[in-house]
Protein backbone atom coordinates (compact mmCIF):
# COMPACT_ATOMS: atom_id res chain seq x y z
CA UNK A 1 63.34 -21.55 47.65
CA UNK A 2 61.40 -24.71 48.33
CA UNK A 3 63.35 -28.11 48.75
CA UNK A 4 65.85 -29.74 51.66
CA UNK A 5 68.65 -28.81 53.72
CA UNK A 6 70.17 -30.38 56.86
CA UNK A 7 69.70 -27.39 58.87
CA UNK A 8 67.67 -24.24 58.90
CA UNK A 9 69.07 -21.99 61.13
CA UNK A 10 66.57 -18.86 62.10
CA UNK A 11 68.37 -15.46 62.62
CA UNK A 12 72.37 -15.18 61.88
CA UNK A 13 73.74 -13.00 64.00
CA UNK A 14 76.94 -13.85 65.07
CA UNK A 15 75.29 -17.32 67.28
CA UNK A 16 73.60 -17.88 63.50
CA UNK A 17 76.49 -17.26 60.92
CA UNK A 18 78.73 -19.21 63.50
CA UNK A 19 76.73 -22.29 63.49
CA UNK A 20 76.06 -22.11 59.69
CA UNK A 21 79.87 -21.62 59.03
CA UNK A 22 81.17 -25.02 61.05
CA UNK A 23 77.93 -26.61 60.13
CA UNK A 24 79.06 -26.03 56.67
CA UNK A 25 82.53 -26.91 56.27
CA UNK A 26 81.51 -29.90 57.63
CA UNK A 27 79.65 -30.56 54.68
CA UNK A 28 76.16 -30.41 55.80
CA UNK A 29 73.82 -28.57 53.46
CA UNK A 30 72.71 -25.25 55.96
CA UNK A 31 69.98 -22.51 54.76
CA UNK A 32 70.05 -19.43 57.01
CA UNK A 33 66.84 -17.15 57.14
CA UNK A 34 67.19 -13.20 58.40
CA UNK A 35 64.95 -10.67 58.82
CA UNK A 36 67.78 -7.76 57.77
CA UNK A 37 68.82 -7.14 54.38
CA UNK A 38 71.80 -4.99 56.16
CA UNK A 39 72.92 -5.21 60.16
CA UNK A 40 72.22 -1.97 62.20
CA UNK A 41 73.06 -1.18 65.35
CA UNK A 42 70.77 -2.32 68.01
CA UNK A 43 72.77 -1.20 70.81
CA UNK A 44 74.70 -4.95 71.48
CA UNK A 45 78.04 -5.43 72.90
CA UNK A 46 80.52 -3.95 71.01
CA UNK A 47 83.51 -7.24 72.29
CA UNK A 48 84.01 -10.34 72.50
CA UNK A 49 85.09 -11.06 76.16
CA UNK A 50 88.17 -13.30 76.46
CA UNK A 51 86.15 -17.03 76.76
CA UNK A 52 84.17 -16.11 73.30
CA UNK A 53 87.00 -15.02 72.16
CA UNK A 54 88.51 -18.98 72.81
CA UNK A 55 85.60 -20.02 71.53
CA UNK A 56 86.42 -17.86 68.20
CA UNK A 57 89.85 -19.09 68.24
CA UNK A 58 88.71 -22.74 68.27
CA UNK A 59 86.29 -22.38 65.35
CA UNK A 60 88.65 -20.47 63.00
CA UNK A 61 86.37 -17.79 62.53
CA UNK A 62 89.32 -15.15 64.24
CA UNK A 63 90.18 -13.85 60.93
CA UNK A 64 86.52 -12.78 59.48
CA UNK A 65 86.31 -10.51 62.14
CA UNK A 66 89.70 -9.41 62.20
CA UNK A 67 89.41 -8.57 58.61
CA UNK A 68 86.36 -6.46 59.38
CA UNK A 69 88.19 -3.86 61.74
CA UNK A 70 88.02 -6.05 64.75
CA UNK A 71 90.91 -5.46 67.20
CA UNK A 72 92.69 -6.61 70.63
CA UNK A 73 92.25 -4.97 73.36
CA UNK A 74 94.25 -6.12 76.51
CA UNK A 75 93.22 -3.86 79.03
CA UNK A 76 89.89 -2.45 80.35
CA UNK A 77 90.06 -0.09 82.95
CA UNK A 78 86.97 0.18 85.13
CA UNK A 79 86.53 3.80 85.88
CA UNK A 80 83.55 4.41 87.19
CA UNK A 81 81.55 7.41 89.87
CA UNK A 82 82.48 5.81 92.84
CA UNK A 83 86.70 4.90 92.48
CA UNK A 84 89.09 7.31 91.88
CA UNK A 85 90.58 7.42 89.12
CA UNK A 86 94.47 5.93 89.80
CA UNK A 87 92.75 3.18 91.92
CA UNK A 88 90.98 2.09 88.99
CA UNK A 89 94.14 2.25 86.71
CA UNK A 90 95.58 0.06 89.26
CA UNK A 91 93.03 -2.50 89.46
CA UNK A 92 93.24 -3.18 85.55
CA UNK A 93 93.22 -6.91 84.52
CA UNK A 94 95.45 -8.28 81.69
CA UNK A 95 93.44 -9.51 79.58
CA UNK A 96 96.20 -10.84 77.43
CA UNK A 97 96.83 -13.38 80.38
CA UNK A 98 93.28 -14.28 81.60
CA UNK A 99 93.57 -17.62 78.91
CA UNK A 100 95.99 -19.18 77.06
CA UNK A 101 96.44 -18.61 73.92
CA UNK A 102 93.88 -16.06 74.09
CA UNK A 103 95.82 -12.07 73.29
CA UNK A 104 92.73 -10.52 74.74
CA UNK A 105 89.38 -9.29 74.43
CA UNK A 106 88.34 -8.63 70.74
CA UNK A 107 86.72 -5.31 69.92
CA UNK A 108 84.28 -5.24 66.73
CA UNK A 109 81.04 -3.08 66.03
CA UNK A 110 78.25 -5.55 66.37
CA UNK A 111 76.91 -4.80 62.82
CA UNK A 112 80.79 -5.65 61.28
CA UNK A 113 80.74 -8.77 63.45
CA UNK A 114 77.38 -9.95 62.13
CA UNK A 115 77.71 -8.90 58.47
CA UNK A 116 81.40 -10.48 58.85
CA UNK A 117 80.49 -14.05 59.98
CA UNK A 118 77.49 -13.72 57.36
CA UNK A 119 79.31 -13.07 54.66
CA UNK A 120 82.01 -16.14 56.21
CA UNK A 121 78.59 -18.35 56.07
CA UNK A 122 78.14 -17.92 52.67
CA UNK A 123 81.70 -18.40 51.39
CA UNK A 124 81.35 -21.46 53.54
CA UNK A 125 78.46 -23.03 51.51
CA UNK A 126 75.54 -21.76 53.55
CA UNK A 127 72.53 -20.72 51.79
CA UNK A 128 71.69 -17.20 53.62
CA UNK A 129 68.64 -15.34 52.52
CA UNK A 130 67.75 -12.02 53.58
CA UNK A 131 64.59 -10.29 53.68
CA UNK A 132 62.58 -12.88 55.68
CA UNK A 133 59.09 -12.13 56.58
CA UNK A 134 57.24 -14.80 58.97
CA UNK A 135 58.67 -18.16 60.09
CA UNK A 136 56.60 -20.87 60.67
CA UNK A 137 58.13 -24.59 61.99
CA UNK A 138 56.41 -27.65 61.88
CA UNK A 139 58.12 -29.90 64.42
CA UNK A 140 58.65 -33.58 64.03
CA UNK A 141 61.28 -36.41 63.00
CA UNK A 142 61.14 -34.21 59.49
CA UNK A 143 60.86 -31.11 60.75
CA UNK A 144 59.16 -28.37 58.05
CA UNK A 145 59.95 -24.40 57.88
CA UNK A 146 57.60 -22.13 55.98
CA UNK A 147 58.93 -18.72 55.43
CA UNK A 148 57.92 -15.99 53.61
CA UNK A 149 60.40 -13.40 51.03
CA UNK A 150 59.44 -11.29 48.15
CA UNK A 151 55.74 -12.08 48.77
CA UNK A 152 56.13 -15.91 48.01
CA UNK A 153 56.01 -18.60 50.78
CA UNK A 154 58.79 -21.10 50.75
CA UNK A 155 59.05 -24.81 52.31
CA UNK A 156 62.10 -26.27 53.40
CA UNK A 157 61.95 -29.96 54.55
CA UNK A 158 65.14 -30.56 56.85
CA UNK A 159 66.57 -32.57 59.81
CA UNK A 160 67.14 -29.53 62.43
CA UNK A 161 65.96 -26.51 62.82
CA UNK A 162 68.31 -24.12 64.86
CA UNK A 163 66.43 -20.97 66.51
CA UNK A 164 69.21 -18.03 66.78
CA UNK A 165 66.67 -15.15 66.28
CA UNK A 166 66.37 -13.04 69.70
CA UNK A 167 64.02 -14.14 72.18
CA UNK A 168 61.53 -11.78 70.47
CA UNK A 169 62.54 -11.81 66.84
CA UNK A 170 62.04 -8.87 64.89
CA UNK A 171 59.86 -11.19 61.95
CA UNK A 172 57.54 -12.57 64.84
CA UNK A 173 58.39 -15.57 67.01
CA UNK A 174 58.74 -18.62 64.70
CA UNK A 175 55.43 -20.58 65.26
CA UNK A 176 55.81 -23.72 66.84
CA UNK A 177 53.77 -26.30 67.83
CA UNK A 178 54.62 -27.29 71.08
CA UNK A 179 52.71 -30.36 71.57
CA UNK A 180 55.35 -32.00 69.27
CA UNK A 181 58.31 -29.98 69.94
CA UNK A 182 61.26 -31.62 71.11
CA UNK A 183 63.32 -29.47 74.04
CA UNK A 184 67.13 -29.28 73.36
CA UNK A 185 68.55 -30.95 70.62
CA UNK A 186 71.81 -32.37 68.65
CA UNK A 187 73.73 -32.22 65.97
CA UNK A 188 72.74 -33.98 62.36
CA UNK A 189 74.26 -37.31 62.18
């Protein structure tokens, strides 16, 4: 794929597919590059603590991951070495309570969650393509990202480029030149 998009987003994920889901209902033109053809488990968290679960809420993404086994889970109790056991059954939180509007923590595999909001992505209008080899991004006012997938180098010419790939990515750090990098960032007008 060589051409334009608004945004490139590097790495899904559940930060990724997220971003690439509202980004796309908003009617911006998104391309999402992975690494994975399929999500395995890379020993993540396996919830979504209360606040990102607000945050979940408030981007209407709730149902993709309900729909892929995701589930509530209002209390947590802390057993641990050190407290007995009925002290820590007393000291559970309600997690149902802790925000409102918020009916707990949700629990979801990390591989569902991904694959979930990737899949959400797509059906939003995002462009996602697996496979990915290296990433290069040429910063600037028109910032360019060279990728590689099926042997072929692609160029996509777009207005932001959104890293979501780990802090070491598994397809090598996206090369950036950081004489002409801009720190932080907004949204597309």
């Amino acid at each position: 794929m060589s051409g334009s998009a608004d945004v490139v987003v590097v790495g899904d994920g559940i930060a990724g597919s997220s971003l690439a889901t509202v980004l796309a209902r908003d009617g911006y033109q998104v391309v999402v590059l992975e690494r994975q053809t399929t999500y395995r488990d890379k020993v993540r968290g396996e919830w979504l603590a209360c606040w990102g679960v607000a945050e979940l809420l408030r981007l209407d993404l709730e149902h993709a991951l309900l729909d892929a086994g995701g589930c509530y889970v209002t209390q947590v109790v802390p057993y641990d070495e050190v407290t007995d056991p009925t002290q820590a059954e007393a000291a559970v939180p309600p997690l149902d309570q802790m925000l409102p509007g918020v009916p707990g923590a949700l629990d979801i595999g990390h591989p569902e969650a991904s694959e979930a909001l990737t899949q959400t992505a797509a059906e939003a209008g995002a462009t996602v393509v697996r496979g990915v080899g290296d990433v290069e991004i040429e910063p600037g006012d028109a910032p360019v990202v060279r990728y590689e997938h099926d042997d072929v180098i692609h160029e996509l010419r777009c207005r932001l480029v959104v890293n979501c790939a780990a802090p070491r990515p598994p397809f090598g750090r996206p090369r950036l030149d950081n004489r002409r990098a801009r720190r932080g960032g907004r949204c597309p007008d």
